[in-house]
N, C-alpha and C. Protein backbone atom coordinates (compact mmCIF):
# COMPACT_ATOMS: atom_id res chain seq x y z
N UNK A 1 0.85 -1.17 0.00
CA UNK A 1 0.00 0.00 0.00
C UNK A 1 0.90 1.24 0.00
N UNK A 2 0.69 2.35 -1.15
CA UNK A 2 1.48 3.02 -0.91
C UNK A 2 0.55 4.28 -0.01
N UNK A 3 0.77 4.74 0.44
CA UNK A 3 0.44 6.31 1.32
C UNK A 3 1.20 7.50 1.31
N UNK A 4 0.48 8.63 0.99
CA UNK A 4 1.75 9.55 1.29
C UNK A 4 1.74 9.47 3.09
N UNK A 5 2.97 10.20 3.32
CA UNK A 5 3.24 10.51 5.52
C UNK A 5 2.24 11.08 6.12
N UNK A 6 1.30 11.74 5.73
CA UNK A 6 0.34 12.29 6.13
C UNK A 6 -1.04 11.60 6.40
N UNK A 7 -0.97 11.06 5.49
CA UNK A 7 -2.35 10.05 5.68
C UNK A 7 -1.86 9.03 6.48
N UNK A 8 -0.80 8.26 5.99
CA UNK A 8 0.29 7.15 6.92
C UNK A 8 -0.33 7.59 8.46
N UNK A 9 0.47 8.92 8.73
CA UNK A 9 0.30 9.59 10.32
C UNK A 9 -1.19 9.83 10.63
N UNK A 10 -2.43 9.94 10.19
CA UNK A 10 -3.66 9.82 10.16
C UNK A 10 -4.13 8.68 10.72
N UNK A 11 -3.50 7.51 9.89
CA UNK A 11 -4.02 6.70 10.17
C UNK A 11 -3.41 6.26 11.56
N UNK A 12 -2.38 6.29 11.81
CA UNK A 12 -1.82 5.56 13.21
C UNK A 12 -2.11 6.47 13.53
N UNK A 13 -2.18 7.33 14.17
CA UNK A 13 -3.10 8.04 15.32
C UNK A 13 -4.52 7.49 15.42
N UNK A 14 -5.00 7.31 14.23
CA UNK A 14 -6.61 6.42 15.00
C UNK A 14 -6.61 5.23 15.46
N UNK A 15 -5.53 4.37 14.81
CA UNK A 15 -5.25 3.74 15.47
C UNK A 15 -4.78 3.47 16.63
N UNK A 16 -3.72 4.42 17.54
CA UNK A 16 -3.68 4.38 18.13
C UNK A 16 -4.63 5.24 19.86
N UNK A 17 -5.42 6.35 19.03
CA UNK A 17 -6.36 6.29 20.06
C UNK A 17 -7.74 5.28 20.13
N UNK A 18 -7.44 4.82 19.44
CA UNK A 18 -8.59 3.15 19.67
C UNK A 18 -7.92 2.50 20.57
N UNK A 19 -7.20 2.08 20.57
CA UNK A 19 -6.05 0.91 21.36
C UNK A 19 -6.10 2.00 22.46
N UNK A 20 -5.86 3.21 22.80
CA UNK A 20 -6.18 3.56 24.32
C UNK A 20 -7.49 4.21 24.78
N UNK A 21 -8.51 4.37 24.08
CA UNK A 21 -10.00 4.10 24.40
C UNK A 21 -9.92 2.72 25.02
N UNK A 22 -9.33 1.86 24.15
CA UNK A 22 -9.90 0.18 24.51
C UNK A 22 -9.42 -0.16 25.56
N UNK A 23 -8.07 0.66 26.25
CA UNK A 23 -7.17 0.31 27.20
C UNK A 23 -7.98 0.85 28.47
N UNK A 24 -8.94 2.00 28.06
CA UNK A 24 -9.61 2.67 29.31
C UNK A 24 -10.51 1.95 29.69
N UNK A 25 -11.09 1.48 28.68
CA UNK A 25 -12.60 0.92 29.21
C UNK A 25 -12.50 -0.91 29.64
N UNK A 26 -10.83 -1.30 28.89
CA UNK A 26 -10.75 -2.86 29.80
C UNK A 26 -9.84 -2.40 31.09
N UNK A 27 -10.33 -2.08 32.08
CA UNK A 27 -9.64 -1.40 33.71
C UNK A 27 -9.17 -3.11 34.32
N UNK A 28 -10.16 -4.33 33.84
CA UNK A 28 -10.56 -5.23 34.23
C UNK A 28 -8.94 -5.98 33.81
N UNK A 29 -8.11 -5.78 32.85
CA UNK A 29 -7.16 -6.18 32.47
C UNK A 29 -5.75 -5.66 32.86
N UNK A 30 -5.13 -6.43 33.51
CA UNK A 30 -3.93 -5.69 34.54
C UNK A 30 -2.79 -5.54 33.80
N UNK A 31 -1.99 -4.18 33.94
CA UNK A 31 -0.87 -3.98 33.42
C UNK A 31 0.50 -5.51 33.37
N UNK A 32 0.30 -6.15 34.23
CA UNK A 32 1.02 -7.02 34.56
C UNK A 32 0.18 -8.24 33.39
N UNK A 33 -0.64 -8.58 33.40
CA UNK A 33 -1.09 -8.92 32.35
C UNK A 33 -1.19 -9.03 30.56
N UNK A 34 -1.26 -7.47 30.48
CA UNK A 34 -0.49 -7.40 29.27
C UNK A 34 0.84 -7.83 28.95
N UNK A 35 2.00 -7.40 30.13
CA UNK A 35 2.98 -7.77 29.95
C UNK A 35 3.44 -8.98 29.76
N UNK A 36 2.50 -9.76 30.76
CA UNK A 36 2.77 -11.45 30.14
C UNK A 36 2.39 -11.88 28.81
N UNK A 37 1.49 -11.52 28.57
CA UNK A 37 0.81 -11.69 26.90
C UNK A 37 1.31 -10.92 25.91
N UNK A 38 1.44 -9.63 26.12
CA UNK A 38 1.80 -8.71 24.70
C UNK A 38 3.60 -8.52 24.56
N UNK A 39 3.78 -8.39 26.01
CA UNK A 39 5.13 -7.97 26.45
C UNK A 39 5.07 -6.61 26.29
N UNK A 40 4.06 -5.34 26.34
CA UNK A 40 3.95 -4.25 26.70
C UNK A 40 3.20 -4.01 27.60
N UNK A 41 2.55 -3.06 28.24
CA UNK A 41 1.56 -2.31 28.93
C UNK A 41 1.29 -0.75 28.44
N UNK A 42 0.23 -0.83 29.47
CA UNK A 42 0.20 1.05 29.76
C UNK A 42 1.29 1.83 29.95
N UNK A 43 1.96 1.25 31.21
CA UNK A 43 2.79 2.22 31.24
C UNK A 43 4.51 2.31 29.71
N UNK A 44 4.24 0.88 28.96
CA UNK A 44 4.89 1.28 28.03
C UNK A 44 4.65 1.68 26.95
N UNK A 45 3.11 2.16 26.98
CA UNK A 45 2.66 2.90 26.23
C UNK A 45 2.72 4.66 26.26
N UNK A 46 2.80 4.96 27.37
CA UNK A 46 2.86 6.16 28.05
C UNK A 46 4.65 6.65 27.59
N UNK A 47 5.44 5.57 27.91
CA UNK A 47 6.88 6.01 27.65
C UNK A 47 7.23 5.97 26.21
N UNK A 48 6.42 5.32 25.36
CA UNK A 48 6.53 5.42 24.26
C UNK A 48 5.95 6.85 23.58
N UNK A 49 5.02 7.40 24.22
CA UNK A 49 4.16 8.67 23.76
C UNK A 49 5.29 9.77 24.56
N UNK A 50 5.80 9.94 25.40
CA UNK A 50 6.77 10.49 26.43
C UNK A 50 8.14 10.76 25.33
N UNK A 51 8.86 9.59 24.29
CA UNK A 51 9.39 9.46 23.80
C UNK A 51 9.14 9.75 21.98
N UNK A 52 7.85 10.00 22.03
CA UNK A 52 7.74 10.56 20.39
C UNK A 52 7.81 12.04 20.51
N UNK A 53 7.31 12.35 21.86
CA UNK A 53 6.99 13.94 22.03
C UNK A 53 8.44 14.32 21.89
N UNK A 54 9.35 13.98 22.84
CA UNK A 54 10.83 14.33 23.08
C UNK A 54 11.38 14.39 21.68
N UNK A 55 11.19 13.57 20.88
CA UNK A 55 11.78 13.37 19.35
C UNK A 55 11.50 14.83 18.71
N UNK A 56 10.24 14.99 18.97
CA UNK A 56 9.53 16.19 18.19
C UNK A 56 10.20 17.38 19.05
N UNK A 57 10.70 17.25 19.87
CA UNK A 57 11.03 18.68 20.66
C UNK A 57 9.70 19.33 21.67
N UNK A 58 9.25 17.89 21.93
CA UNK A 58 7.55 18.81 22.83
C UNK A 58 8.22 17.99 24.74
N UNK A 59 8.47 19.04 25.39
CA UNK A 59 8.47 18.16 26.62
C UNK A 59 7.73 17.84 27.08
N UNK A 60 7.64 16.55 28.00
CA UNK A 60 6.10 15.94 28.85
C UNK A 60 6.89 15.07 29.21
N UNK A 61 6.42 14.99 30.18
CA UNK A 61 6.80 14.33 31.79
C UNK A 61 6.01 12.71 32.05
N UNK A 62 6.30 12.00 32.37
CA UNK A 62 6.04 10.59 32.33
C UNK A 62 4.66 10.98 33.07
N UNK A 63 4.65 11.43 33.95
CA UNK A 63 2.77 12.11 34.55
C UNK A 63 1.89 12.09 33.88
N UNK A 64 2.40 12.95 33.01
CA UNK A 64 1.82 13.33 31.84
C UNK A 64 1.62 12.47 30.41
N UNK A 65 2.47 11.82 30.08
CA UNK A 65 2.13 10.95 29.20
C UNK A 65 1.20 9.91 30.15
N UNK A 66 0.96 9.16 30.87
CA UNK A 66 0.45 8.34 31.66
C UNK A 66 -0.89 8.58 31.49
N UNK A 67 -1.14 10.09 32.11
CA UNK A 67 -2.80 10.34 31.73
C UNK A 67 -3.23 10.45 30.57
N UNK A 68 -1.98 11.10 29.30
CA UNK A 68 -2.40 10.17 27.71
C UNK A 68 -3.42 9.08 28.11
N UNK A 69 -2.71 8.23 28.33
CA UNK A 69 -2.97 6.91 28.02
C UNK A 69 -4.11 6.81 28.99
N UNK A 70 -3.72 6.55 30.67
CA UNK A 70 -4.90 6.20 31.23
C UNK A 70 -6.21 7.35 31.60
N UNK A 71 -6.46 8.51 31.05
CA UNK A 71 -7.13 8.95 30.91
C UNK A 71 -8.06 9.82 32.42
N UNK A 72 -6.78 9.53 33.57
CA UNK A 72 -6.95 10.62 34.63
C UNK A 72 -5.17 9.91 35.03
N UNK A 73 -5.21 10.56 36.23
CA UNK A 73 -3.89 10.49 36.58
C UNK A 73 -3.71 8.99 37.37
N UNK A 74 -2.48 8.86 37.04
CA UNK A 74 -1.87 7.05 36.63
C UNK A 74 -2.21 6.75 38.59
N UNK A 75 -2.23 7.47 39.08
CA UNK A 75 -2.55 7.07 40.75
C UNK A 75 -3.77 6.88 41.46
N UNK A 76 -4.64 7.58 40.71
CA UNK A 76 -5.94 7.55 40.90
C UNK A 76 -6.59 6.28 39.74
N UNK A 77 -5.93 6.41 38.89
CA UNK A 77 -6.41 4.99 37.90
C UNK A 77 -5.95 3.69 38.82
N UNK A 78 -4.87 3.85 39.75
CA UNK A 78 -4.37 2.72 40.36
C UNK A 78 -5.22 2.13 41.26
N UNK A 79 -5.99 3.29 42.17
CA UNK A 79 -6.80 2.93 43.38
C UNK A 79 -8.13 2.33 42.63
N UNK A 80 -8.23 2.93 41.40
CA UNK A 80 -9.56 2.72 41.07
C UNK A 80 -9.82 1.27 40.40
N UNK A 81 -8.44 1.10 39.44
CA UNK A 81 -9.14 0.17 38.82
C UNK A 81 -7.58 -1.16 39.24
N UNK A 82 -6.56 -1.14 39.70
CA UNK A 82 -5.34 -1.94 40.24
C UNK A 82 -5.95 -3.14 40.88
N UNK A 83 -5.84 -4.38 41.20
CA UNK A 83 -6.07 -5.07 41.59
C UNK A 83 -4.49 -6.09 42.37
């Protein structure tokens, strides 16, 4: 498939806010979990978003990428949904 970078980058961004919609709403599925199965998680999803920003020259703080992903802050997602 060819694409120009723009559409390319279109598309993985929807893709990838699907995959962390889907990550919000399975709470039921433990970071430790993924890791056995995927060999990633949340939180290496967060360092990966932490690490595209830095590329680009945008700073953000692992805090901050975290609530990217989990969609309030990574401590309050812990109490709420951690098992």
């Amino acid at each position: 498939m060819d694409l120009d970078d723009k559409t390319r980058t279109e598309l993985e961004a929807g893709a990838f806010r699907k995959l962390v919609a889907h990550l919000r709403e399975r709470t039921d599925v433990q970071n430790l979990d993924l890791m056995n199965l995927a060999g990633f998680c949340r939180n290496c999803l967060a360092r990966w978003y932490r690490e595209a920003a830095e590329a680009k020259g945008v700073g953000l703080s692992d805090a901050a990428a975290r609530e990217v992903v989990y969609g309030m802050p990574y401590e309050e997602w812990k109490a709420k949904s951690q098992t």
